[in-house]
Protein backbone atom coordinates (compact mmCIF):
# COMPACT_ATOMS: atom_id res chain seq x y z
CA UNK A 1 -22.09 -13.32 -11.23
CA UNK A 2 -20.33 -13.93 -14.07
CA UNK A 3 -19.43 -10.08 -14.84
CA UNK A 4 -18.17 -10.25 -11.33
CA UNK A 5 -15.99 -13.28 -11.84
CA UNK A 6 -14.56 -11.50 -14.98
CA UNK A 7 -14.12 -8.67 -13.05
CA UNK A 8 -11.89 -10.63 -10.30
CA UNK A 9 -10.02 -12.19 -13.32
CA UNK A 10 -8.96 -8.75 -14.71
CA UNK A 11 -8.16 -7.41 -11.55
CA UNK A 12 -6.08 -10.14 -10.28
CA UNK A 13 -3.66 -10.42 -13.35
CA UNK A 14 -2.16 -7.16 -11.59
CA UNK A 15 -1.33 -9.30 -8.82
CA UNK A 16 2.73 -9.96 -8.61
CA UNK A 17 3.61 -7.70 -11.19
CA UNK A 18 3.40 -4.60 -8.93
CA UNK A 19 0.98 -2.46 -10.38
CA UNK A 20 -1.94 -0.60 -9.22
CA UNK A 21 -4.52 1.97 -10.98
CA UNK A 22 -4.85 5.33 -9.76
CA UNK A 23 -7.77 7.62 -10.25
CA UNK A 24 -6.38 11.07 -10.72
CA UNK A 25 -8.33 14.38 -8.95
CA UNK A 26 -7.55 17.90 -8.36
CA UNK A 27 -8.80 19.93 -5.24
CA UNK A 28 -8.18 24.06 -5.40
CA UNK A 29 -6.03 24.68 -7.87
CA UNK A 30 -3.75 23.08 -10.04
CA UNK A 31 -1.89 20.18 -8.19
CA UNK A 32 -2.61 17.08 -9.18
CA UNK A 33 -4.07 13.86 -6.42
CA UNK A 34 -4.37 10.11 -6.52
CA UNK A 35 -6.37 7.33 -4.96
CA UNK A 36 -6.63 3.76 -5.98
CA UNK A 37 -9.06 2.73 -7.74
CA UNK A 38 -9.59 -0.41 -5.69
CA UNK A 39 -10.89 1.80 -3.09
CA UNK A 40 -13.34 3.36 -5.26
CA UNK A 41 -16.81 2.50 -5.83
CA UNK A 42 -18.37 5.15 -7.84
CA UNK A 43 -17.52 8.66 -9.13
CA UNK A 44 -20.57 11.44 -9.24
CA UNK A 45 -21.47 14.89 -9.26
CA UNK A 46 -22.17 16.34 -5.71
CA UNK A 47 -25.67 15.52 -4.61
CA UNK A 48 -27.73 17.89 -2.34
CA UNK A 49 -26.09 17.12 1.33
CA UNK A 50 -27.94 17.31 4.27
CA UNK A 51 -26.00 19.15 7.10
CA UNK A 52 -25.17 16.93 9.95
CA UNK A 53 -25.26 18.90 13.39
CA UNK A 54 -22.41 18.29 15.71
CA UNK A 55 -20.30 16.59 12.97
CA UNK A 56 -16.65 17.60 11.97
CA UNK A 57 -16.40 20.39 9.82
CA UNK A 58 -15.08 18.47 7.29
CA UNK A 59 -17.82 16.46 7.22
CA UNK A 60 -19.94 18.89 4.33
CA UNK A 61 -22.68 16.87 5.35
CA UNK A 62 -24.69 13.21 4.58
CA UNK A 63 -26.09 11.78 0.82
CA UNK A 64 -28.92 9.85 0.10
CA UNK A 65 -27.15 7.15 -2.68
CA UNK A 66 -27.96 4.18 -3.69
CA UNK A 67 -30.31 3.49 -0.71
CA UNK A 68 -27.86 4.54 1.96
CA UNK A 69 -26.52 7.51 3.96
CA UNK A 70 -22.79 8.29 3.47
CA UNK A 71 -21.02 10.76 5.23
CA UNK A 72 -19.68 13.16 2.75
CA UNK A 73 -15.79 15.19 3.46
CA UNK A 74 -14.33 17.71 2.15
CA UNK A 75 -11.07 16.42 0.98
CA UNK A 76 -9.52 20.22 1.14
CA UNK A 77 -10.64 20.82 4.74
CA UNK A 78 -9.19 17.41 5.71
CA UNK A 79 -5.97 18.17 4.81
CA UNK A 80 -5.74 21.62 6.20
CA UNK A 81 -6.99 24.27 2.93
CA UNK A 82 -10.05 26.26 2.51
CA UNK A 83 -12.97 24.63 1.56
CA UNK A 84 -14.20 23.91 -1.65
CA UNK A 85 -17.34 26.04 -2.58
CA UNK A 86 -19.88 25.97 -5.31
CA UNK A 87 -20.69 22.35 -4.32
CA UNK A 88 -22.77 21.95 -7.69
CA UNK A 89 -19.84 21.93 -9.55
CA UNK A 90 -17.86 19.12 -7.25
CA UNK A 91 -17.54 15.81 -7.64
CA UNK A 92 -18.02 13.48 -4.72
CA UNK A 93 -15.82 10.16 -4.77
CA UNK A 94 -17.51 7.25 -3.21
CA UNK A 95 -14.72 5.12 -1.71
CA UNK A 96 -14.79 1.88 0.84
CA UNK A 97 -11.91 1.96 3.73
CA UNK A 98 -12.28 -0.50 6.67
CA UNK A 99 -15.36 -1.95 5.81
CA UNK A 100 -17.15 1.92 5.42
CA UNK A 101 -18.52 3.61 2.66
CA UNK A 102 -17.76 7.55 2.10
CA UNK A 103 -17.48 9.64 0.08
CA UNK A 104 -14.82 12.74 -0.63
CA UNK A 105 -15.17 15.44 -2.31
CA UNK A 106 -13.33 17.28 -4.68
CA UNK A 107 -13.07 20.29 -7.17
CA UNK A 108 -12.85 17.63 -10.62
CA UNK A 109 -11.50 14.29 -11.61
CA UNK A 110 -9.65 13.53 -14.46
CA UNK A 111 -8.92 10.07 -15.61
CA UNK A 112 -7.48 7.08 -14.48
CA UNK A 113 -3.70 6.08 -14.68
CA UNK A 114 -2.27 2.38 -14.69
CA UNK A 115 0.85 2.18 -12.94
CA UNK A 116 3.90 0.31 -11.53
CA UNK A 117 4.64 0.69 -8.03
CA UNK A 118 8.14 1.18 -7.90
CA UNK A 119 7.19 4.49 -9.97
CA UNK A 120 5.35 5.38 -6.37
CA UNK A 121 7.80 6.73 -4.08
CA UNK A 122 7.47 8.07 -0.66
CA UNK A 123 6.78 11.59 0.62
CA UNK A 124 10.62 13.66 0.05
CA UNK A 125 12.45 14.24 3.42
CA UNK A 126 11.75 17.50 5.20
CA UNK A 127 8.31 17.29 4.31
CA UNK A 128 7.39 16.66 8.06
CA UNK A 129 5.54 14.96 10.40
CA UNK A 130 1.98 16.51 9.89
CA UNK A 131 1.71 16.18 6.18
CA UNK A 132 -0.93 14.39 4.08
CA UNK A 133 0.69 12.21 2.10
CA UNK A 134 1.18 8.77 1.85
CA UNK A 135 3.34 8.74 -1.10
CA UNK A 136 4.28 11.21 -4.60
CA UNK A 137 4.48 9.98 -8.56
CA UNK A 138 4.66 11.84 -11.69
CA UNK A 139 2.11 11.16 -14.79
CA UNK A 140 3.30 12.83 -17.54
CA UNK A 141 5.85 15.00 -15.87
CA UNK A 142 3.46 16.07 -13.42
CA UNK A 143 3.84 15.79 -9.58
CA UNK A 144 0.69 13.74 -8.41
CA UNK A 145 0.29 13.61 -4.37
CA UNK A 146 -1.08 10.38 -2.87
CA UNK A 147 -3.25 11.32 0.11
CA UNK A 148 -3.40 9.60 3.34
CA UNK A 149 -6.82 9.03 4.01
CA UNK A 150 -6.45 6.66 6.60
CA UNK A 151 -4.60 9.28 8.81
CA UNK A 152 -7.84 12.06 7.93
CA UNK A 153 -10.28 8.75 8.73
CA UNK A 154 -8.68 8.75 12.37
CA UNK A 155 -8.78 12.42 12.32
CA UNK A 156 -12.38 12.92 11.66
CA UNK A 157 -14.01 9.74 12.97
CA UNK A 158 -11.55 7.99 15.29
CA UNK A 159 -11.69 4.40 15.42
CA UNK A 160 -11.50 2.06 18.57
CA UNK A 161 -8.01 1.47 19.14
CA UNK A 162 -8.17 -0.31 22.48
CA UNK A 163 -7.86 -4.22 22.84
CA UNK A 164 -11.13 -5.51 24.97
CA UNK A 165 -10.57 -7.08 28.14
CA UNK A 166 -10.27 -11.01 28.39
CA UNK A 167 -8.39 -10.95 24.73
CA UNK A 168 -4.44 -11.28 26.13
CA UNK A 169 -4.54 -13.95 28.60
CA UNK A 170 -1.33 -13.83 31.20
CA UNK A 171 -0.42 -17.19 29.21
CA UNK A 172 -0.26 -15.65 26.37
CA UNK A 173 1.34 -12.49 27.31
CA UNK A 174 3.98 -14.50 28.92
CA UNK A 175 5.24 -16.03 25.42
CA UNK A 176 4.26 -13.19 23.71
CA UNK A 177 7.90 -11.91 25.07
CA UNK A 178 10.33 -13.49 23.13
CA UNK A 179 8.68 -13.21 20.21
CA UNK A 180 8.96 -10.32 17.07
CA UNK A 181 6.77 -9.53 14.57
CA UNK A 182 7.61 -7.45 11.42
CA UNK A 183 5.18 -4.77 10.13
CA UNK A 184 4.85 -2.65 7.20
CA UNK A 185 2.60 -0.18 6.48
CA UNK A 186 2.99 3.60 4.81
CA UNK A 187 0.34 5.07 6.55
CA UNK A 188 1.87 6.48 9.99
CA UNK A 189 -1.21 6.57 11.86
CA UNK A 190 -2.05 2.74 10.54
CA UNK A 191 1.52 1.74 11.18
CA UNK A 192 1.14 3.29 15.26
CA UNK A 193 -2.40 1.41 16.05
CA UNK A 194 -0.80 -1.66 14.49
CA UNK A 195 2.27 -1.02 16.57
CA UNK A 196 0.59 -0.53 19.55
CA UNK A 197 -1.86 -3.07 19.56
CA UNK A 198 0.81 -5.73 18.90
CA UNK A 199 3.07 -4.19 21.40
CA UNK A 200 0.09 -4.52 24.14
CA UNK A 201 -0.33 -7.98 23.42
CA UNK A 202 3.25 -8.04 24.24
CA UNK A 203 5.88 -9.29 21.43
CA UNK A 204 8.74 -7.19 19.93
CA UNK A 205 7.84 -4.81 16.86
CA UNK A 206 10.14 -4.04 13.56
CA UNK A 207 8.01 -1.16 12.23
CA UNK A 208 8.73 -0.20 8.65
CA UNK A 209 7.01 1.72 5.83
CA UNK A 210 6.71 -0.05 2.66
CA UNK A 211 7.32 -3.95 0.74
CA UNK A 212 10.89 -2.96 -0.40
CA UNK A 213 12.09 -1.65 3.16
CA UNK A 214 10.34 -5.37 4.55
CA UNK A 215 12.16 -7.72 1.68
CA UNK A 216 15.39 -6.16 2.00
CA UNK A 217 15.13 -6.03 5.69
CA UNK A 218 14.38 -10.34 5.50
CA UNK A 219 17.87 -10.21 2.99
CA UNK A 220 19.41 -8.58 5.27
CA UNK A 221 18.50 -11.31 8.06
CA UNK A 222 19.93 -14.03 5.68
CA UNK A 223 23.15 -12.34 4.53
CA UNK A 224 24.11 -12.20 8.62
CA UNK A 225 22.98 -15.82 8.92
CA UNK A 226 20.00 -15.94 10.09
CA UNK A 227 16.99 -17.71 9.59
CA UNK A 228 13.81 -15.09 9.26
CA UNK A 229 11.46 -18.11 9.92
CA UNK A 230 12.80 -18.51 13.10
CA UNK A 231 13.34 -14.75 14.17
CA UNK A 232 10.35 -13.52 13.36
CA UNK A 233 6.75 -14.72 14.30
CA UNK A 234 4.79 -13.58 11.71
CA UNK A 235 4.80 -10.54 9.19
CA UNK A 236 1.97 -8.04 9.43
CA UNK A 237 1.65 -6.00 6.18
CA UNK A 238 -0.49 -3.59 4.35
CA UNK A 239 -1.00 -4.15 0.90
CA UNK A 240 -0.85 -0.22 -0.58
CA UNK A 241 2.82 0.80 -0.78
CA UNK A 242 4.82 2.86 -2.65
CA UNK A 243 8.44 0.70 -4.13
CA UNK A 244 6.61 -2.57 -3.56
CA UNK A 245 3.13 -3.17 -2.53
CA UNK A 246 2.04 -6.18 -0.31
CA UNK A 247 1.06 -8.26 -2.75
CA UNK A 248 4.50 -8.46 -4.56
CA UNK A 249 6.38 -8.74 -1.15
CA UNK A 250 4.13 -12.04 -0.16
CA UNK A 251 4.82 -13.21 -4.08
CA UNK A 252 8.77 -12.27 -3.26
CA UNK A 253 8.73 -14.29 -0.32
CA UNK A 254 6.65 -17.44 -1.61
CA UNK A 255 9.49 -17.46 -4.11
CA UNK A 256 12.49 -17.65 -1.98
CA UNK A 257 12.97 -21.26 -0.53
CA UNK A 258 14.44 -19.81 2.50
CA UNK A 259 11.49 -17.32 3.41
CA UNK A 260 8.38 -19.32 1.73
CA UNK A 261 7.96 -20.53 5.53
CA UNK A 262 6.92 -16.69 6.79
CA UNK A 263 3.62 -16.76 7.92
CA UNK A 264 2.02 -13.63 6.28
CA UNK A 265 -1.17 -11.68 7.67
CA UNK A 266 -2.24 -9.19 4.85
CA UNK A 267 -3.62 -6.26 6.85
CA UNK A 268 -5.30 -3.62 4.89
CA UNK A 269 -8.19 -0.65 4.22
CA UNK A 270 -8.82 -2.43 1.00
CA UNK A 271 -12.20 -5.07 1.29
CA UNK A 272 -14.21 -7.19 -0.53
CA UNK A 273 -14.13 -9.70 -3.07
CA UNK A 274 -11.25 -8.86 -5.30
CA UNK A 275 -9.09 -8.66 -2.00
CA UNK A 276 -10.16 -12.19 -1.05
CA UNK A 277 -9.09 -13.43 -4.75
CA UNK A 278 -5.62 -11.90 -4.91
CA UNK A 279 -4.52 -13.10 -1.30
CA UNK A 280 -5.29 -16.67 -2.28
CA UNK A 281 -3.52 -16.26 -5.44
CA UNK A 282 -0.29 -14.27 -4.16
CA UNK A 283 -0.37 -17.27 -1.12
CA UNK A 284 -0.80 -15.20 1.58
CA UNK A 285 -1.92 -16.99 5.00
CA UNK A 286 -4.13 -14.80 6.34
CA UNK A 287 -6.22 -11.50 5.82
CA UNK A 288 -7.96 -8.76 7.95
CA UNK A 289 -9.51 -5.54 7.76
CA UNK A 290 -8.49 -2.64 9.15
CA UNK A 291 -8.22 -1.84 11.91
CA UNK A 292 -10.08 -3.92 14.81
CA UNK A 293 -7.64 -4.91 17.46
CA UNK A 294 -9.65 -7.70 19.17
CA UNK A 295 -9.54 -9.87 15.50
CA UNK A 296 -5.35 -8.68 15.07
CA UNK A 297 -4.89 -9.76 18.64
CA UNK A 298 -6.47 -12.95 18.68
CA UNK A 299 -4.59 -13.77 14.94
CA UNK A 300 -0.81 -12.97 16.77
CA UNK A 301 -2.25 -15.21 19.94
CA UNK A 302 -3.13 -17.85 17.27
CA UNK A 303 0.31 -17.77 15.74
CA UNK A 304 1.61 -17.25 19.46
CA UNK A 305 -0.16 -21.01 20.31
CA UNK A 306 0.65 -22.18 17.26
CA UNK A 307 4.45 -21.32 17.55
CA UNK A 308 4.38 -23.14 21.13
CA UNK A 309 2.68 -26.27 19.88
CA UNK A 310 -0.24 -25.39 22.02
């Protein structure tokens, strides 16, 4: 337990200043990838995979590890290039998203990075709409892609997206209409179910892609006068952006007398017990996983009642 605690500790003193740790791989070729490291568990070479009939191609097959079965991908399939072959000289990176374990594989990994998040930037214009990438860096001059594996997650194993019946009662629905609720997220596919599920409960959505866009977006609010505590319900935000991640927009906000009264659901792919410790720290009033729509419905009903004195 107490490696664990130490563990937290470390971890945690990245919280508020911004930064984040990327693990650096390469697929075919060249060109250089990241993922964070706080989504991955353990890095080995490929194990023997058992095909899985009827799966997704991309979906090289399952691995016995560690007492469990985890799906393996093919990282280069997933985002629309060949597959990688000679599987005995891959590396397979074991990663948690949404409360899942998988695991990804690639051609070789290199080392990991620490790094400030206003060095992340989103994907350059023109790039278009059916691109992998979440966001681009550069580590020592090089151009490093950040993948969007939450958009290849809903590609090859679609989640639920559909709230269950009985969740929006007319009551709620019926003050859910003058009510708005700013989101943030740089995934597209993340920042649509979120979108849509709050849009089905029925309040007003300000959809935008990372921390920086959200906390200038509030300033703007107060330069024309108004007060973001009272126009907006709650704010729904991811905590991996590029600029500013969610972490240092909740610190931003706890630190400005005029917005420390947001109420701030931290909504991400990103689980377990370092999560729980920086939310608490950053002051945050709420976290979920991704993505369940029955648990982010009931929380904006919650704030809904809440809001109305119910």
């Amino acid at each position: 337990m107490a490696g664990v605690l130490d563990s937290v500790n470390q971890r945690t003193q990245l919280v508020g200043q911004n930064r984040l740790e990327l693990l650096l791989f390469r697929l075919e070729g060249p060109q250089l990838y990241g993922i964070n490291v706080f989504k991955v568990k353990e890095v080995l070479q490929c194990p023997n995979l058992t095909v899985m009939p009827k799966s997704s191609p991309v979906v090289r097959g399952v691995a016995n590890i560690r007492g469990g079965t985890i799906p393996i991908m093919d990282l280069s399939m997933a985002t629309g290039r060949q597959a990688l072959d000679n599987l005995k000289d891959s590396f397979v990176i074991i990663t948690e998203y949404n409360m899942k374990v998988q695991g990804f594989l690639v051609r070789s990994v290199e080392r990991i990075v620490n790094m400030n998040w206003e060095e992340i930037h989103p994907p350059p214009k023109g790039t278009g709409r059916d691109h992998y990438l979440t966001a681009v860096t550069r580590v020592d001059k090089k151009l490093v892609e950040i993948i969007d594996v939450e958009k290849i997650l809903a590609e090859v194993s679609p989640t639920h997206e559909q709230i269950s019946e009985g969740v929006i009662t007319a009551d709620a629905q019926s003050k859910a209409v003058t009510k708005r609720i700013l989101i943030c997220d740089d995934s597209s596919v993340a920042r649509k179910q979120v979108k849509r599920c709050l849009e089905t409960v029925g309040v007003e959505v300000v959809a935008l892609n990372d921390g920086r866009q959200a906390y200038d977006y509030l300033r703007s609010l107060l330069a024309e006068g108004k007060d973001p505590c009272k126009e907006l319900l709650m704010i729904v935000s991811d905590i991996e952006m590029p600029e500013m991640d969610g972490y240092t927009l909740t610190a931003e906000i706890r630190a400005d007398p005029r917005l420390e009264g947001l109420h701030i659901l931290l909504h991400t792919s990103l689980s377990g017990v370092f999560n729980q410790a920086m939310v608490k720290k950053v002051g945050a009033n709420d976290f979920l996983a991704k993505f369940r729509p029955d648990d982010l419905a009931n929380r904006v009903i919650e704030r809904i009642n809440a809001s109305e004195g119910a």
